[in-house]
Protein backbone atom coordinates (compact mmCIF):
# COMPACT_ATOMS: atom_id res chain seq x y z
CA UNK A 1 145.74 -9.95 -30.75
CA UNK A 2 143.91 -6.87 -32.04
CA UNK A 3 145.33 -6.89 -35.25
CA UNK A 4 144.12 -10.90 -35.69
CA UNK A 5 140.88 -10.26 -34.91
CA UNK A 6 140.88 -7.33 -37.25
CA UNK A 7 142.11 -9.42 -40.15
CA UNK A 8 140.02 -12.15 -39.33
CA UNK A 9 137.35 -9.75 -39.95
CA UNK A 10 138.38 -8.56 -42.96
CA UNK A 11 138.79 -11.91 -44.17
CA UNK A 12 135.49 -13.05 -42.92
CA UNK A 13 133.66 -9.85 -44.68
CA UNK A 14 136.01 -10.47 -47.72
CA UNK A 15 134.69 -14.23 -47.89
CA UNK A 16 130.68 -12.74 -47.68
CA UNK A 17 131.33 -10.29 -50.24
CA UNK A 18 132.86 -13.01 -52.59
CA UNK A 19 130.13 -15.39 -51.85
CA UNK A 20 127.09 -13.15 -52.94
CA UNK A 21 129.18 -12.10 -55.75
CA UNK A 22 129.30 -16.38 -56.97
CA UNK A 23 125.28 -16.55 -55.73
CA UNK A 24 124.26 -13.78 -57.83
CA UNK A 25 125.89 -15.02 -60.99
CA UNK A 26 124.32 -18.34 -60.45
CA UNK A 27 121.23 -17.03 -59.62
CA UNK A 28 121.24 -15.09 -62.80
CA UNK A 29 121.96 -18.02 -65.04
CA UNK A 30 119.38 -19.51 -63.54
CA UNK A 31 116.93 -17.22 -65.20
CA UNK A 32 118.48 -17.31 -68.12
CA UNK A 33 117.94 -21.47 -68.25
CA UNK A 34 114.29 -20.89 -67.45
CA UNK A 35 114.25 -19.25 -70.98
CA UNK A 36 114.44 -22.39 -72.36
CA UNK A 37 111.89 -24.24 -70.62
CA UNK A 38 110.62 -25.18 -67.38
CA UNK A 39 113.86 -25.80 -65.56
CA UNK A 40 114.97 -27.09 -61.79
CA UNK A 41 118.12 -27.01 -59.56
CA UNK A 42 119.49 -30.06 -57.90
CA UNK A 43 122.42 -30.51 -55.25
CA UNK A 44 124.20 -33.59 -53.77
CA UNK A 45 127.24 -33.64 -51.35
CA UNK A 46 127.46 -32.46 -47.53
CA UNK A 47 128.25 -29.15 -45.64
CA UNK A 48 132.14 -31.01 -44.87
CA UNK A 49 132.71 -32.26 -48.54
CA UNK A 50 132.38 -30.52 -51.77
CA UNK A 51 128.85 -29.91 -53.05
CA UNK A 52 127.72 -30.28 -56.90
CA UNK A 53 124.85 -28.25 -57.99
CA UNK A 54 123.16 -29.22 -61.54
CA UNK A 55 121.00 -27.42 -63.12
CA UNK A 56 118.38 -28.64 -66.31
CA UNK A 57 116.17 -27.25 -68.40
CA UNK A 58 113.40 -29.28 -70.08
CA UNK A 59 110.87 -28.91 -72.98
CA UNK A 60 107.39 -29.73 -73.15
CA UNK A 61 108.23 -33.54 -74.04
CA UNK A 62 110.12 -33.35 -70.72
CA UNK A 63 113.18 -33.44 -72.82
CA UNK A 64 116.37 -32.17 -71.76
CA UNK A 65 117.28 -29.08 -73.70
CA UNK A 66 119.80 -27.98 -71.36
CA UNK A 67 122.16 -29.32 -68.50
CA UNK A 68 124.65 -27.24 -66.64
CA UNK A 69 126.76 -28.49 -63.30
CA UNK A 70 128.70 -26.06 -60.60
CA UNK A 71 131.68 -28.04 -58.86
CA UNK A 72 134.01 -26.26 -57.41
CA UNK A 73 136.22 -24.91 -54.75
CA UNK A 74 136.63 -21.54 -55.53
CA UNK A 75 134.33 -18.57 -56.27
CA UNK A 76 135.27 -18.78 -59.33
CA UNK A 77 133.69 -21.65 -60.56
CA UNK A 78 131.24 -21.22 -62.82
CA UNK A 79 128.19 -23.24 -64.28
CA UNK A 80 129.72 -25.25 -66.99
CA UNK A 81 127.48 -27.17 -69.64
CA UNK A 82 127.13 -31.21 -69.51
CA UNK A 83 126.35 -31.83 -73.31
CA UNK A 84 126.25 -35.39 -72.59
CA UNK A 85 122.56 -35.46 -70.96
CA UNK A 86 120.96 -32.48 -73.56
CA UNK A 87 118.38 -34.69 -75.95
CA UNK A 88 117.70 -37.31 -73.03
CA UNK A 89 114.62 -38.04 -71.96
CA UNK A 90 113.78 -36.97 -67.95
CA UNK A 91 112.51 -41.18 -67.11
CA UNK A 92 115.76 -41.99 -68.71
CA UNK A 93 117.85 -39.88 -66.78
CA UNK A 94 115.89 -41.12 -63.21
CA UNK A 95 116.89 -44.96 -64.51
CA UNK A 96 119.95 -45.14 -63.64
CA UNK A 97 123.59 -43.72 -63.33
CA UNK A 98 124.89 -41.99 -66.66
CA UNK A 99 128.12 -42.99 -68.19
CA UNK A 100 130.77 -39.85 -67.50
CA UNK A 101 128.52 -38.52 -64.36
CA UNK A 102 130.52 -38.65 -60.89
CA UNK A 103 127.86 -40.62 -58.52
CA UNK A 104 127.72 -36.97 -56.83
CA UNK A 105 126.98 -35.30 -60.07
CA UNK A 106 124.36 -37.64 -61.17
CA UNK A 107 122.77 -37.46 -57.78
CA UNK A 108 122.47 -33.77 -58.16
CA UNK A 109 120.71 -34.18 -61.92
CA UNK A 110 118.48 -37.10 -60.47
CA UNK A 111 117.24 -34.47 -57.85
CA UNK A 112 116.62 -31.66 -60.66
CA UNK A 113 114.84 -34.13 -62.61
CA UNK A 114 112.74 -35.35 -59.97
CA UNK A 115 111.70 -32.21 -59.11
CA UNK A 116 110.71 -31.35 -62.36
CA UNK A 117 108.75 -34.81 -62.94
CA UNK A 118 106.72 -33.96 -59.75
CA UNK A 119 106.32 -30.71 -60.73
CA UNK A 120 102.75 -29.86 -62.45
CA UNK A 121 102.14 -28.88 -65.82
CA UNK A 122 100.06 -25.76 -65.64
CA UNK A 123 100.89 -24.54 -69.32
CA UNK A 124 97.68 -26.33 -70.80
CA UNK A 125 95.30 -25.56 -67.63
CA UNK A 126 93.38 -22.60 -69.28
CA UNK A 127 93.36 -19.69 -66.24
CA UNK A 128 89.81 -20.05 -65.26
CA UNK A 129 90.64 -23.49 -64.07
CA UNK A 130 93.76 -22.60 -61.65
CA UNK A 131 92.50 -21.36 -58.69
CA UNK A 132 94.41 -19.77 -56.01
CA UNK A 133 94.08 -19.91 -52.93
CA UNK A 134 94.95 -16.12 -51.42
CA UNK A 135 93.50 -16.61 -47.81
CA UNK A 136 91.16 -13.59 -48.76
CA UNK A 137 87.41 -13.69 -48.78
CA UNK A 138 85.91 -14.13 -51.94
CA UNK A 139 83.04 -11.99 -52.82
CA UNK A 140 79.71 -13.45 -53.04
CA UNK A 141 77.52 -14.22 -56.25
CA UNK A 142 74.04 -12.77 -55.86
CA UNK A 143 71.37 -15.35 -56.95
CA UNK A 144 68.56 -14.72 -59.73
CA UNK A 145 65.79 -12.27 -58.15
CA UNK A 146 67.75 -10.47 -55.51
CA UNK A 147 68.98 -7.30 -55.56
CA UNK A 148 69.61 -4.41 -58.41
CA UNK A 149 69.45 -5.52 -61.69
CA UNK A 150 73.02 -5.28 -63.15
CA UNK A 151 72.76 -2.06 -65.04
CA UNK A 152 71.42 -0.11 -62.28
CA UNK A 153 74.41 -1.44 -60.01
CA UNK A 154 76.73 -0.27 -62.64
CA UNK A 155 75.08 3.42 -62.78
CA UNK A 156 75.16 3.54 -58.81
CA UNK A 157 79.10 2.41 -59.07
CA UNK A 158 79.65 5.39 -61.55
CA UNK A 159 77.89 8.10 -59.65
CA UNK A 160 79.50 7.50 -56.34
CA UNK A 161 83.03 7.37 -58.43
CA UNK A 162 81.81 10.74 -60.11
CA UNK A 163 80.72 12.38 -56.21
CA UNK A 164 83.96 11.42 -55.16
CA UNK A 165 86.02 12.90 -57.87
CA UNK A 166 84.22 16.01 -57.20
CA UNK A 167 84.60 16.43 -53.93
């Protein structure tokens, strides 16, 4: 009975070790997809049948530039490339069912592709217009005729640095 449990164990730690090993090399293609655009993951299936995860990468036309799937069994499968949807346009992807796409397959790029429809475009919002929201207080603007004039605020902020340094 001991000697179950123990191997059970082993087996158990051997399956954890094997399945950070697969999520780390997925994780790092990932990255290297967001090099060619703005990219999202999608995943159809169930926790008691096989999973499909797809992975695209659009340009700023929202067209595909790159489309990768991860079926599998194993930890050994890999993200493999599906050439057939590169060039495709993201609204004609979410019409409808793509010839040589399992239903599961295509379910998993219609979620990716959804995703990255909804998702904002924040590359042509200059940075003074996104705001974020940090929870923090934001400091207050002093209003025309109160307080130091700027300069002499400045001066005051450089002589307490100054005091400080030398103490």
């Amino acid at each position: 009975m001991v000697v179950f449990l123990v191997l059970l164990v082993i087996a158990w730690t051997l399956q954890g070790v094997s399945s950070f090993w697969q999520a780390k090399r997925f994780y790092a293609r990932i990255q290297q997809m967001r090099t060619f655009g703005r990219s999202a993951v999608g995943v159809a299936g169930s926790i008691y049948r096989t999973r499909a995860y797809a992975v695209l990468a659009v340009d700023d036309q929202n067209r595909i530039v790159r489309a990768e799937k991860l079926t599998g069994f194993t930890i050994f499968a890999q993200l493999q490339p599906v050439d057939s949807l590169v060039g495709l346009a993201l609204s004609d992807l979410l019409s409808g069912p793509v010839e040589g796409l399992s239903p599961k397959l295509y379910s998993a790029f219609q979620m990716a592709a959804e995703a990255l429809v909804k998702e904002p475009d924040t590359a042509d919002t200059p940075e003074a217009e996104v705001q974020e929201d940090t929870g923090a207080p934001q400091p207050e603007v002093e209003h025309a005729g109160g307080g130091a004039a700027p300069d002499e605020k400045r001066e005051e902020v450089i002589a307490q640095g100054r005091e400080q340094e030398a103490s």
